[in-house]
N, C-alpha and C. Protein backbone atom coordinates (compact mmCIF):
# COMPACT_ATOMS: atom_id res chain seq x y z
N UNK A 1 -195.20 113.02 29.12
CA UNK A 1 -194.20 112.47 28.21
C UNK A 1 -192.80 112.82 28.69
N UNK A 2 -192.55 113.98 28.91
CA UNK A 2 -191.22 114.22 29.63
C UNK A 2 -190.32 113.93 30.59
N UNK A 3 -191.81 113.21 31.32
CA UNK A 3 -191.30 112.73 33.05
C UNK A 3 -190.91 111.65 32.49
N UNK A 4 -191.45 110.72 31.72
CA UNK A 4 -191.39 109.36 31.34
C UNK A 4 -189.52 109.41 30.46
N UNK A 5 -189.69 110.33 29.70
CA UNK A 5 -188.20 110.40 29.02
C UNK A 5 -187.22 110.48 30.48
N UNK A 6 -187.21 111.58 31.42
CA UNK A 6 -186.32 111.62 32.33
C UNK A 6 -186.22 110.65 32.92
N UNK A 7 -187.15 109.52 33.19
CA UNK A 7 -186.71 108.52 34.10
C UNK A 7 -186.44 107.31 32.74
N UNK A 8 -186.01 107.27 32.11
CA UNK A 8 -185.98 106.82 30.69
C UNK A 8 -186.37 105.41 30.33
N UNK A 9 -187.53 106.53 29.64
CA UNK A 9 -188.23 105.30 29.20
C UNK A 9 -188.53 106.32 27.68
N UNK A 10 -188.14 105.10 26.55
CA UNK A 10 -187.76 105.83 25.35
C UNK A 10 -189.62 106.23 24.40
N UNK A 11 -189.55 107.38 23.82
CA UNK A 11 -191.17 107.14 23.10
C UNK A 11 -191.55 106.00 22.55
N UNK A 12 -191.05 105.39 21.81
CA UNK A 12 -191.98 104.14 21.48
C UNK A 12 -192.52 103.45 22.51
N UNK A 13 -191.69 103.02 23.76
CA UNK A 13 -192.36 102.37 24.61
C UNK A 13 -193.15 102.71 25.25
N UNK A 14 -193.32 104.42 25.78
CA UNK A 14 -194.24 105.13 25.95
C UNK A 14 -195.70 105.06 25.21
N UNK A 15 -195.44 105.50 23.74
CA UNK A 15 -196.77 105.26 22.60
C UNK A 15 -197.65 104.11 22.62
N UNK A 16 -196.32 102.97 22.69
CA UNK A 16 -197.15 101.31 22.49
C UNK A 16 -197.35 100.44 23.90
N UNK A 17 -196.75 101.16 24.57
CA UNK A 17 -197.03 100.66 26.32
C UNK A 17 -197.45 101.17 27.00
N UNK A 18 -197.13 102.11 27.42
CA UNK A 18 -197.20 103.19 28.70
C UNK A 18 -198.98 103.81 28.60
N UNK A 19 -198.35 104.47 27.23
CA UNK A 19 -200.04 105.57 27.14
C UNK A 19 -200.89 104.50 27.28
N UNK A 20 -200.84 103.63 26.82
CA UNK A 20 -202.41 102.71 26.08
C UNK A 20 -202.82 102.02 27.58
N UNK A 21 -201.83 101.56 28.30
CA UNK A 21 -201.96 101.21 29.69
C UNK A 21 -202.91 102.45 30.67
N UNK A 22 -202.43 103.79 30.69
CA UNK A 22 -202.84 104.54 31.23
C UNK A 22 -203.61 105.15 30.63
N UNK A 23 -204.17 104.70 29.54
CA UNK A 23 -205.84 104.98 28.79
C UNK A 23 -206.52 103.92 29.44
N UNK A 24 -205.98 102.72 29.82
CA UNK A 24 -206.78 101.90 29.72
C UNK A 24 -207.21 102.10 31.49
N UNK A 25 -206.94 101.88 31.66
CA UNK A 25 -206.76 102.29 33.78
C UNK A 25 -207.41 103.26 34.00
N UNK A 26 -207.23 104.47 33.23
CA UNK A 26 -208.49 105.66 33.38
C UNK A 26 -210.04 105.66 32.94
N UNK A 27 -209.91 104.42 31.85
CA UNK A 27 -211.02 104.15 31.44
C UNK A 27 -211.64 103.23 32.19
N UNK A 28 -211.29 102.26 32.82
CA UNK A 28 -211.43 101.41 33.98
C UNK A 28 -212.39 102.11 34.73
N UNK A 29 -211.16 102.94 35.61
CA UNK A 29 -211.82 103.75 36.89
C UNK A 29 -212.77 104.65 36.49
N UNK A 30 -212.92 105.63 35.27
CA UNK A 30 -214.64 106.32 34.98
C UNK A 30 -215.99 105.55 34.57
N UNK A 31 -215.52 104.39 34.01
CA UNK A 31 -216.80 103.14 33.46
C UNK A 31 -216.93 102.65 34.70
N UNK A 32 -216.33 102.37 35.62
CA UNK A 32 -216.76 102.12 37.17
C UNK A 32 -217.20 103.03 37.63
N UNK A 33 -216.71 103.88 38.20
CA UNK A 33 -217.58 104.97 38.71
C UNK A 33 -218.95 105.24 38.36
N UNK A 34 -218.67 105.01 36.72
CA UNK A 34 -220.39 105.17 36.07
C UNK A 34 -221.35 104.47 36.73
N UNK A 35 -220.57 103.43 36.50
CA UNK A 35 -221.55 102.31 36.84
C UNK A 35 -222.16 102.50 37.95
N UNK A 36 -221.67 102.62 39.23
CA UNK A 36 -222.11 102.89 40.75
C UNK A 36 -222.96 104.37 40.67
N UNK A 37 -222.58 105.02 40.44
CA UNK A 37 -223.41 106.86 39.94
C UNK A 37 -224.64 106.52 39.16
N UNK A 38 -224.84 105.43 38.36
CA UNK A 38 -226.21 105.31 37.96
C UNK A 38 -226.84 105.18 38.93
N UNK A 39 -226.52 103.80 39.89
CA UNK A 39 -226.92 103.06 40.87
C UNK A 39 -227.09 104.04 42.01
N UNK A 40 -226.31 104.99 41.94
CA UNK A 40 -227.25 106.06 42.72
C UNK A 40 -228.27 106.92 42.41
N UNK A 41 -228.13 107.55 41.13
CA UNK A 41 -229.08 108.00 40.83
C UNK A 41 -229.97 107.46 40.82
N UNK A 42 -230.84 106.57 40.53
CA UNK A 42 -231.74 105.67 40.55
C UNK A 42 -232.33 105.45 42.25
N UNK A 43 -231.39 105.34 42.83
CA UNK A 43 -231.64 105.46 44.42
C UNK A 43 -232.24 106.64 44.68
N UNK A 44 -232.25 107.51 44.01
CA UNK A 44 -232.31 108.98 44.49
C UNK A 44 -231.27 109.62 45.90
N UNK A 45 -229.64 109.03 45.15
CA UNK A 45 -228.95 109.49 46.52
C UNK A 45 -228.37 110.52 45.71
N UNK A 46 -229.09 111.81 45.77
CA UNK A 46 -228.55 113.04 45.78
C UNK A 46 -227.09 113.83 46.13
N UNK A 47 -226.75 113.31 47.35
CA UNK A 47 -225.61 114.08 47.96
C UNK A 47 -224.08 112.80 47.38
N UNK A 48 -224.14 111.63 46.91
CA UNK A 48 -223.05 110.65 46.27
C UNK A 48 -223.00 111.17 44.99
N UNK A 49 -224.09 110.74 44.00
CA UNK A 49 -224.34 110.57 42.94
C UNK A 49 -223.38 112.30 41.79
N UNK A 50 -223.64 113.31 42.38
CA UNK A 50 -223.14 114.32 41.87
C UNK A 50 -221.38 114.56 42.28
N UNK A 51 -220.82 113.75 43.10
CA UNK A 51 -219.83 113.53 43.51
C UNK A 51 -219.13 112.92 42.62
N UNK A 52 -219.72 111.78 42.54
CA UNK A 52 -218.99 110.60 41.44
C UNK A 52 -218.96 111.08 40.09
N UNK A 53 -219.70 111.83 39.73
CA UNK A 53 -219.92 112.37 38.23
C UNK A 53 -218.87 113.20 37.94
N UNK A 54 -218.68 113.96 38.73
CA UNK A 54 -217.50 114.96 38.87
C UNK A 54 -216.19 114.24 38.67
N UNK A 55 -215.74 113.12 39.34
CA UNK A 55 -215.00 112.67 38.98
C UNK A 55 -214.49 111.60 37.78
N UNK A 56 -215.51 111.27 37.48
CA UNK A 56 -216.33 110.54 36.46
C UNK A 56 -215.64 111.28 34.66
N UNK A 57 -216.34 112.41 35.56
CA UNK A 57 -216.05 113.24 33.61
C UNK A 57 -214.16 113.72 33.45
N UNK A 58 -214.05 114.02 34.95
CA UNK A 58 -212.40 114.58 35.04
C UNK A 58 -211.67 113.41 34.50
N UNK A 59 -211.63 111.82 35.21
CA UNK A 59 -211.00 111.04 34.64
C UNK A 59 -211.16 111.23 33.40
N UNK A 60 -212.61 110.75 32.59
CA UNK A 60 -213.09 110.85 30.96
C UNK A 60 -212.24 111.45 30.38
N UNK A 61 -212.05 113.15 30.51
CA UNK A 61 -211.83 113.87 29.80
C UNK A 61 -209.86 113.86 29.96
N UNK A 62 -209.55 113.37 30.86
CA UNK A 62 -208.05 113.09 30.76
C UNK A 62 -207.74 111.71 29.65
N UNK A 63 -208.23 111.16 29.82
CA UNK A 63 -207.99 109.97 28.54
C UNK A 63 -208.35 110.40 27.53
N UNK A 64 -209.81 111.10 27.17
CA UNK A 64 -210.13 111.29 26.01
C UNK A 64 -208.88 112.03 25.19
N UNK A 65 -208.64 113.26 25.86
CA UNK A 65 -207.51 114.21 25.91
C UNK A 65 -205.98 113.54 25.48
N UNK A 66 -205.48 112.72 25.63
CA UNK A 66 -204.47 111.46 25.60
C UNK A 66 -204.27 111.15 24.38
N UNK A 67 -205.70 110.68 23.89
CA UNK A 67 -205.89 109.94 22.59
C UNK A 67 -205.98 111.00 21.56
N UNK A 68 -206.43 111.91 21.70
CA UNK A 68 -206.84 112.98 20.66
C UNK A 68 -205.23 113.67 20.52
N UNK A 69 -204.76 113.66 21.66
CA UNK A 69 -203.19 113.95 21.21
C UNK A 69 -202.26 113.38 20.85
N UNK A 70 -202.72 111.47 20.94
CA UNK A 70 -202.00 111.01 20.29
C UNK A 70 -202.63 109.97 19.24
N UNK A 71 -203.80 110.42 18.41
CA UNK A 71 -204.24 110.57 17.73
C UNK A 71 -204.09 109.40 16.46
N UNK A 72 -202.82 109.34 16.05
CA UNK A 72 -201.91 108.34 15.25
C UNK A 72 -201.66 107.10 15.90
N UNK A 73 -201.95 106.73 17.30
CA UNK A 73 -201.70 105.61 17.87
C UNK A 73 -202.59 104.37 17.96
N UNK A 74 -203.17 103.50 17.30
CA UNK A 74 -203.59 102.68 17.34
C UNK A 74 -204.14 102.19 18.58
N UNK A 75 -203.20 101.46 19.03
CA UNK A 75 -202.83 100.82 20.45
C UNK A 75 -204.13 101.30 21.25
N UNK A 76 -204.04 102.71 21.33
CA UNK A 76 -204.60 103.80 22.32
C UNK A 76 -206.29 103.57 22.01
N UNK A 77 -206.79 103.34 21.13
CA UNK A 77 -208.39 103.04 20.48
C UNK A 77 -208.75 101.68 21.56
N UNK A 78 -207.65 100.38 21.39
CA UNK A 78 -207.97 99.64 21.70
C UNK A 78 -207.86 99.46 23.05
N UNK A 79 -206.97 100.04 23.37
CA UNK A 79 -206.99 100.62 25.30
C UNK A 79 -208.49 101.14 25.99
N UNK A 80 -208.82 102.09 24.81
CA UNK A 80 -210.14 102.47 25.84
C UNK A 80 -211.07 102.00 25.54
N UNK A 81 -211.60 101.03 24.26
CA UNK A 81 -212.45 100.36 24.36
C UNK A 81 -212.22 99.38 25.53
N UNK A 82 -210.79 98.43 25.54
CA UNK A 82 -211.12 97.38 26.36
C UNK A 82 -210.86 98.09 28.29
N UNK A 83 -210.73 99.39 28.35
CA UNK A 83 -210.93 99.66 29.31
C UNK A 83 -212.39 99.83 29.81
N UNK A 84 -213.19 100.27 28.99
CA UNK A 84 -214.46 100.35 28.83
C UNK A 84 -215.35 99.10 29.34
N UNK A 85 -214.85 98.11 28.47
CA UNK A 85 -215.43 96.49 28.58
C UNK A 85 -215.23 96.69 30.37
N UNK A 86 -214.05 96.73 30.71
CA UNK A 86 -213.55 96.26 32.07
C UNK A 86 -213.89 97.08 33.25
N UNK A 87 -213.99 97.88 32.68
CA UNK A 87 -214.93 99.35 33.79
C UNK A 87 -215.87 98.82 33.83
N UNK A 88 -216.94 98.49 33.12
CA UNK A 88 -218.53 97.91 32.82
C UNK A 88 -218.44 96.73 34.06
N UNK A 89 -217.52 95.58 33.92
CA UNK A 89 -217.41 94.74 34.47
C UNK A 89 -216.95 94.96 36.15
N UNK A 90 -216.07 96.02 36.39
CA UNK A 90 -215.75 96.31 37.74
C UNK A 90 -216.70 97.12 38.54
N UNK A 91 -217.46 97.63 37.49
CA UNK A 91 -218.42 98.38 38.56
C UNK A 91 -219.49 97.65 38.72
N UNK A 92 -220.07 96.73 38.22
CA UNK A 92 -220.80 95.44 38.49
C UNK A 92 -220.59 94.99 39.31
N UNK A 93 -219.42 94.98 39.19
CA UNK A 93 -218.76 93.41 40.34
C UNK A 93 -218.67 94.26 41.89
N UNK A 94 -218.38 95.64 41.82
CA UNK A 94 -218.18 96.87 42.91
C UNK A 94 -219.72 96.92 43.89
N UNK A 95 -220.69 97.15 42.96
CA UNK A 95 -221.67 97.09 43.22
C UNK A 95 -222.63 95.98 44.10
N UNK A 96 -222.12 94.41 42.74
CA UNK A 96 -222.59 93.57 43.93
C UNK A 96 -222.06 93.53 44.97
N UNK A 97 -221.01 93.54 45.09
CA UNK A 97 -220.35 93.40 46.58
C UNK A 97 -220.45 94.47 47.29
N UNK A 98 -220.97 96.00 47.29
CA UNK A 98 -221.43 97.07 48.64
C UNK A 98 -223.00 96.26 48.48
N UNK A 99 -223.24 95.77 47.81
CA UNK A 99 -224.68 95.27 48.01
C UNK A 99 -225.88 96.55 48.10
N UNK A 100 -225.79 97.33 47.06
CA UNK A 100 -226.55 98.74 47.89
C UNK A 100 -227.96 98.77 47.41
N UNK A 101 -228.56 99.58 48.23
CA UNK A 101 -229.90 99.89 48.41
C UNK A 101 -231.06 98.61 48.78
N UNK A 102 -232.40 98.50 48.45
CA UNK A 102 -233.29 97.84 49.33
C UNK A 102 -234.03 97.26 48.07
N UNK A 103 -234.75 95.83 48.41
CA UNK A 103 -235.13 95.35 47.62
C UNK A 103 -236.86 94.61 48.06
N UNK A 104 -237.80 94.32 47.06
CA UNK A 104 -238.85 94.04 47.75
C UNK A 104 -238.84 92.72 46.89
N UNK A 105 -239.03 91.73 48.30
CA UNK A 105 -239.33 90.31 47.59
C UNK A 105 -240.50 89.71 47.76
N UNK A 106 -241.60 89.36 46.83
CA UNK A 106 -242.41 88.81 46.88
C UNK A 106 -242.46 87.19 47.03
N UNK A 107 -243.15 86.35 47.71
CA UNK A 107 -242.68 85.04 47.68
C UNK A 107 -244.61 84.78 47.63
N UNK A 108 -244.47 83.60 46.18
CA UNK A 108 -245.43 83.14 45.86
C UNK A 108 -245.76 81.71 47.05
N UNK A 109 -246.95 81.16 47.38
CA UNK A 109 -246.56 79.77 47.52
C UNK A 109 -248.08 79.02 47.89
N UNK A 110 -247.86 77.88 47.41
CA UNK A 110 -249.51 76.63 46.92
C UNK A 110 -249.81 76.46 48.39
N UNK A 111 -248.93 76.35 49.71
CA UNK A 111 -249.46 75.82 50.60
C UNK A 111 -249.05 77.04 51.87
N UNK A 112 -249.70 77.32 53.06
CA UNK A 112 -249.19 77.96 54.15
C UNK A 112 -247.62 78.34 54.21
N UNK A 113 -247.09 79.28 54.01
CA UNK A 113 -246.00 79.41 54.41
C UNK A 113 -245.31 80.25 56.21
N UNK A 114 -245.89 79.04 56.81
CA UNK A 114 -246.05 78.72 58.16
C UNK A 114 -244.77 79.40 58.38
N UNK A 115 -243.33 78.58 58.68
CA UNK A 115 -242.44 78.53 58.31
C UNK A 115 -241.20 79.55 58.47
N UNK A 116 -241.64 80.55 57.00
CA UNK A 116 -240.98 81.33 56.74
C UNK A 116 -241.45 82.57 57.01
N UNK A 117 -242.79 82.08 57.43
CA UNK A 117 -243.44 83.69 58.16
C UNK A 117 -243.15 83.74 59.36
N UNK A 118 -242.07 82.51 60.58
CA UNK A 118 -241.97 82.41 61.85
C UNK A 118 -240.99 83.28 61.44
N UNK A 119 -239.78 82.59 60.34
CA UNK A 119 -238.36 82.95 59.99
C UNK A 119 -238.56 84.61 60.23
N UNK A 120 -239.44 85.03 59.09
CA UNK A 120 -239.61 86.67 59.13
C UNK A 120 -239.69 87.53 61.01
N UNK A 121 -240.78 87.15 61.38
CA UNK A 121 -240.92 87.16 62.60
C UNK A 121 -239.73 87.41 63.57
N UNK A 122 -238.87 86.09 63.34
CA UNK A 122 -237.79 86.12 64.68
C UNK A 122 -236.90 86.81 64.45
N UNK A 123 -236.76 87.48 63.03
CA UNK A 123 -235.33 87.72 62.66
C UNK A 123 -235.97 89.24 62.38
N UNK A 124 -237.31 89.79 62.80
CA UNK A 124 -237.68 91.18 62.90
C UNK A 124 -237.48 91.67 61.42
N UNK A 125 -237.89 90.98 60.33
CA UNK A 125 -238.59 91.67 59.32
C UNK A 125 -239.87 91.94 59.25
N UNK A 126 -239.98 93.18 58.52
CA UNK A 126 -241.34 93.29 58.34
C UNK A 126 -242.24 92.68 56.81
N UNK A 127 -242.99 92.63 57.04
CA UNK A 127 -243.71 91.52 55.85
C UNK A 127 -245.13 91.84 56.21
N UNK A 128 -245.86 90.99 54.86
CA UNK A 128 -247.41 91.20 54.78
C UNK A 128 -247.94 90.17 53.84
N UNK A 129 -248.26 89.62 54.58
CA UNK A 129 -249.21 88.30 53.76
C UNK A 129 -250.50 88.25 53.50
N UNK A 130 -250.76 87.88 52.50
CA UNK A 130 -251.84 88.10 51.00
C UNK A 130 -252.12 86.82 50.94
N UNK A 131 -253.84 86.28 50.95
CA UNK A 131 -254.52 85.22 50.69
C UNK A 131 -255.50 85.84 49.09
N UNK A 132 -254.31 84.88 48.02
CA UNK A 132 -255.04 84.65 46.90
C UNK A 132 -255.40 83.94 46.52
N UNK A 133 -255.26 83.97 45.06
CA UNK A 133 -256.17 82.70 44.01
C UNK A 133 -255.27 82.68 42.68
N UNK A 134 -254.67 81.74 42.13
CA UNK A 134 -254.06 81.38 41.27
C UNK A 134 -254.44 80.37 40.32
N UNK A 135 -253.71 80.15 39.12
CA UNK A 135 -253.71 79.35 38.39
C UNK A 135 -254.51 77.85 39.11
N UNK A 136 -253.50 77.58 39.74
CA UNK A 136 -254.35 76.07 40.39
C UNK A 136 -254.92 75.98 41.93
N UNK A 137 -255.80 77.51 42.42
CA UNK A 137 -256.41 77.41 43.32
C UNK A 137 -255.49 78.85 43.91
N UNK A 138 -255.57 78.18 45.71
CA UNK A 138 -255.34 79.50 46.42
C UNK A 138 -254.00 79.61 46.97
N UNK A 139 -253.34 80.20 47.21
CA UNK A 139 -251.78 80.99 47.23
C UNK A 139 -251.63 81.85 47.96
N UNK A 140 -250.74 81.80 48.81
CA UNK A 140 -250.09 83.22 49.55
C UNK A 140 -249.02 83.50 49.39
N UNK A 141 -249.65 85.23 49.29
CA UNK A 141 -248.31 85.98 48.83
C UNK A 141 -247.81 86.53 49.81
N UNK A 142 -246.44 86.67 49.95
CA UNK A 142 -245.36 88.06 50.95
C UNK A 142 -244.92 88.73 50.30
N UNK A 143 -244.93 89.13 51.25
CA UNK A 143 -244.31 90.93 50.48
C UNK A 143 -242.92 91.00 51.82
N UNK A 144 -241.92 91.43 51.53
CA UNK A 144 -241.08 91.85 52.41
C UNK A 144 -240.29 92.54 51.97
N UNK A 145 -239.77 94.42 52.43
CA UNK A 145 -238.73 94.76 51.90
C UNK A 145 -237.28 94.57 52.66
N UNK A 146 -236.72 94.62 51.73
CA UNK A 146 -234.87 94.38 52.63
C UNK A 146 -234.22 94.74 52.22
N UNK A 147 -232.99 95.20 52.70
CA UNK A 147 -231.65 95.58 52.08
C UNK A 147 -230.86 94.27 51.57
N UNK A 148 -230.61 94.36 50.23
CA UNK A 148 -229.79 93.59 49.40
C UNK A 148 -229.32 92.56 49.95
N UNK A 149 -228.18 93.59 51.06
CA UNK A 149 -227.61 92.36 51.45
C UNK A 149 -227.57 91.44 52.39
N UNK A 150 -228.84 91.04 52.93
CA UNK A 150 -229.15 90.30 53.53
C UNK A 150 -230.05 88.97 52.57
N UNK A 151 -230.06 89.60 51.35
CA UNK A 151 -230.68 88.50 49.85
C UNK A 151 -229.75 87.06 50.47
N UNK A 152 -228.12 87.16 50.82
CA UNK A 152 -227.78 86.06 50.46
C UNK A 152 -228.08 84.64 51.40
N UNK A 153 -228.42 85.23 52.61
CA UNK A 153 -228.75 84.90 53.44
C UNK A 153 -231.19 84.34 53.66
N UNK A 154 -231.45 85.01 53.00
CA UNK A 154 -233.03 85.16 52.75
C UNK A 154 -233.17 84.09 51.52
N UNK A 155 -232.82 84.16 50.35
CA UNK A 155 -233.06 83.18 49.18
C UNK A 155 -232.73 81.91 49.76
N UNK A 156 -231.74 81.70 50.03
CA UNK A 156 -231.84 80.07 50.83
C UNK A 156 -232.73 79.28 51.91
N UNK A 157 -233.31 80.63 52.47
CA UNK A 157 -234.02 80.53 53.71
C UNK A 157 -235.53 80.21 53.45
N UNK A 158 -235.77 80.92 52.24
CA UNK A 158 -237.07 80.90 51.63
C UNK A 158 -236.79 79.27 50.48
N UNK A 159 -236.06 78.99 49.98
CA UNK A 159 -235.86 77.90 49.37
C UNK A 159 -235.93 76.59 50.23
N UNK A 160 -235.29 76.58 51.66
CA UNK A 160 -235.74 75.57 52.69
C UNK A 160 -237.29 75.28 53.18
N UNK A 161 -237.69 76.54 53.32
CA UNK A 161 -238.77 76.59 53.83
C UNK A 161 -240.26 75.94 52.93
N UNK A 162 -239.97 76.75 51.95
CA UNK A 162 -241.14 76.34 50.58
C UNK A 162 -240.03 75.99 49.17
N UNK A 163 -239.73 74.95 48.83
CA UNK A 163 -238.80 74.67 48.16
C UNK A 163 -239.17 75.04 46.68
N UNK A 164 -240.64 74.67 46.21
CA UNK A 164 -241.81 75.15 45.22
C UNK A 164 -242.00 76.65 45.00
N UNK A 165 -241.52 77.39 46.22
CA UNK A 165 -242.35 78.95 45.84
C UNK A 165 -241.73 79.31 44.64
N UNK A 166 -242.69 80.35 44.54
CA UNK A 166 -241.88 80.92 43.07
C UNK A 166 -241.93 82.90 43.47
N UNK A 167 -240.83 83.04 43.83
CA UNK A 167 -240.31 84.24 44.09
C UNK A 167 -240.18 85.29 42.87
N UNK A 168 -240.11 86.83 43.22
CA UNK A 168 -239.19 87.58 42.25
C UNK A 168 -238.60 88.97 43.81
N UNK A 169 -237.83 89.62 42.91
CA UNK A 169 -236.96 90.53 43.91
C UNK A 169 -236.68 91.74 42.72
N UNK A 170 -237.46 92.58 43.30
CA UNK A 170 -237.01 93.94 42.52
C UNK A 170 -236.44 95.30 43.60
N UNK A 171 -235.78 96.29 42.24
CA UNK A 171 -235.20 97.18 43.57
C UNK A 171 -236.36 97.96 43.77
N UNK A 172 -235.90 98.73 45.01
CA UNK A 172 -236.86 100.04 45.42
C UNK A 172 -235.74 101.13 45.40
N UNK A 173 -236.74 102.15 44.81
CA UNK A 173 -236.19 103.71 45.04
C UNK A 173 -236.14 103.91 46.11
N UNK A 174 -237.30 104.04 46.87
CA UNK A 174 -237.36 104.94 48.24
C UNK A 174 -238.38 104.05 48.80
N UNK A 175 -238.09 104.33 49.94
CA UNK A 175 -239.05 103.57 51.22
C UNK A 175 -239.70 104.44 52.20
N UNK A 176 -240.56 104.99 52.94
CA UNK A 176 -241.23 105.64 53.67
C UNK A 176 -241.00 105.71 55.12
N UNK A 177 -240.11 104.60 55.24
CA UNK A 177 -239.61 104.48 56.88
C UNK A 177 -238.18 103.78 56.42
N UNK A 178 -237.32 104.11 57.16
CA UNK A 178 -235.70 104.17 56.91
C UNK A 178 -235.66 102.71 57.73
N UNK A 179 -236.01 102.96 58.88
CA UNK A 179 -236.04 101.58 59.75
C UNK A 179 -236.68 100.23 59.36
N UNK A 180 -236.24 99.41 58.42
CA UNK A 180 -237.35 98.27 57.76
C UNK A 180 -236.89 97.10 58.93
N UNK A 181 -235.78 97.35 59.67
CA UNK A 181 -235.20 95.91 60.64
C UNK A 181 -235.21 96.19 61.74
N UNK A 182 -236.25 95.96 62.97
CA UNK A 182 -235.80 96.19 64.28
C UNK A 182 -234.28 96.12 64.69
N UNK A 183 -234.25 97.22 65.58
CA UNK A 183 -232.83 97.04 65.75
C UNK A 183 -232.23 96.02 66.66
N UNK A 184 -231.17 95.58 66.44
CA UNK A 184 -230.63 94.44 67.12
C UNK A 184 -230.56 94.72 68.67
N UNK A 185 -230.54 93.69 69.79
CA UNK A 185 -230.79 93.97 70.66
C UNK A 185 -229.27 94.33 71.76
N UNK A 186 -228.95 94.42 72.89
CA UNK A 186 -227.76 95.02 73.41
C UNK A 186 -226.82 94.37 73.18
N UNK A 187 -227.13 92.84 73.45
CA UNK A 187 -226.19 91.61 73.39
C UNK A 187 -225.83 91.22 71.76
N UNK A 188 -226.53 91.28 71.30
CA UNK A 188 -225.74 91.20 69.72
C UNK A 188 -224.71 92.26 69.28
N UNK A 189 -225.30 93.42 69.77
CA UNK A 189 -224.61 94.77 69.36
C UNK A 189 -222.77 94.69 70.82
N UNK A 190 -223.20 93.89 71.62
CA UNK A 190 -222.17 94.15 72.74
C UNK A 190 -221.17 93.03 71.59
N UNK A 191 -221.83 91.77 71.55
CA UNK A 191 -220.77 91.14 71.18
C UNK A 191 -220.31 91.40 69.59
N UNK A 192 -220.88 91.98 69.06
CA UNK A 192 -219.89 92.66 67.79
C UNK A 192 -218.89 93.40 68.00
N UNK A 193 -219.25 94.24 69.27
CA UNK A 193 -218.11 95.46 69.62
C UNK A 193 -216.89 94.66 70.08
N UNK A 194 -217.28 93.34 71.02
CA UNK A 194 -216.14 92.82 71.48
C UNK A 194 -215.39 92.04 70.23
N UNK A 195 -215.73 91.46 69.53
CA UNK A 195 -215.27 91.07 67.84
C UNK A 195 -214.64 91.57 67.26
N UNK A 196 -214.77 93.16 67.18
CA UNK A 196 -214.22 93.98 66.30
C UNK A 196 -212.78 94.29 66.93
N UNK A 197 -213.00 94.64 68.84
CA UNK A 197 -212.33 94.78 69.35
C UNK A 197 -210.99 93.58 69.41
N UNK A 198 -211.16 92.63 69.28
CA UNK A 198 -210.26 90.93 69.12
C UNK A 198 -209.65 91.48 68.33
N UNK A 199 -210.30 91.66 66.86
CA UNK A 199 -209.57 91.95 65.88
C UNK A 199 -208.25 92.65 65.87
């Protein structure tokens, strides 16, 4: 409050502007953080997850702290709820876009999926195909795990291929081998370096 008077900025505008802004921004950045710190925990990433929390509660407890001292301010209630809303929403949005952790997609389908088992193949996923029996006869299933973010690129691929399948994609905790993607070979890896290097 003091710094704000010296560079003058009078209390009311402080009470009905300033604070409720910087409730709301702190509440932002700990409902984000949350958000991603679940998403680790759930990963079982041990060495992030207790990191973020830490900072998590420090922000918390500076806003909470704010409001309880300024207690009489209205404004300030509605700051950290709708910081709240917007934290919820940024760490969503944070999340999809690091794209994190690994996902296992099953792909249902009525006829051979010839195809998309070459696709798997060339592009060095690993997979496992299942001869069943379904509703209207026999079906094969895949199994393939992957990291997220290569989904955006895979759902379309599997939609060309068997346009009918009927997919689902859930996360995984943990995987038993770290390596699920052969590694790329010299010439892919050379010409990224030279790419980066352009840049």
């Amino acid at each position: 409050m003091d710094f704000f008077q010296n560079v003058g900025v009078s209390p009311e505008v402080f009470s009905f502007v300033v604070l409720p802004l910087l409730i709301f921004f702190a509440r932002v950045a700990d409902v984000s953080i949350a958000t991603i710190r679940v998403i680790f925990v759930l990963q079982g990433k041990k060495s992030v997850a207790p990191v973020l929390g830490f900072f998590e509660a420090l922000i918390w407890l500076l806003a909470i702290g704010q409001i309880i001292k300024h207690i009489d301010n209205p404004i300030s209630y509605i700051a950290y709820a709708g910081g709240f809303a917007t934290g919820t929403f940024v760490g969503m949005f944070i999340e999809e876009k690091l794209a994190l952790g690994r996902v296992v997609v099953r792909v249902i389908t009525g006829r051979p999926a010839v195809e998309l088992i070459e696709y798997l193949k060339s592009n060095n996923y690993r997979y496992s195909n299942i001869d069943a029996t379904g509703n209207d006869g026999k079906v094969n299933i895949i199994f393939t795990v992957v990291k997220r973010e290569v989904l955006p690129s895979l759902i379309p691929t599997i939609k060309t291929y068997n346009p009918k399948a009927f997919f689902t994609i859930e996360g995984v905790k943990r995987v038993s081998d770290e390596d699920l993607v052969v590694k790329e070979n010299k010439g892919v890896i050379l010409g990224k370096m030279l790419n980066f290097k352009r840049k």
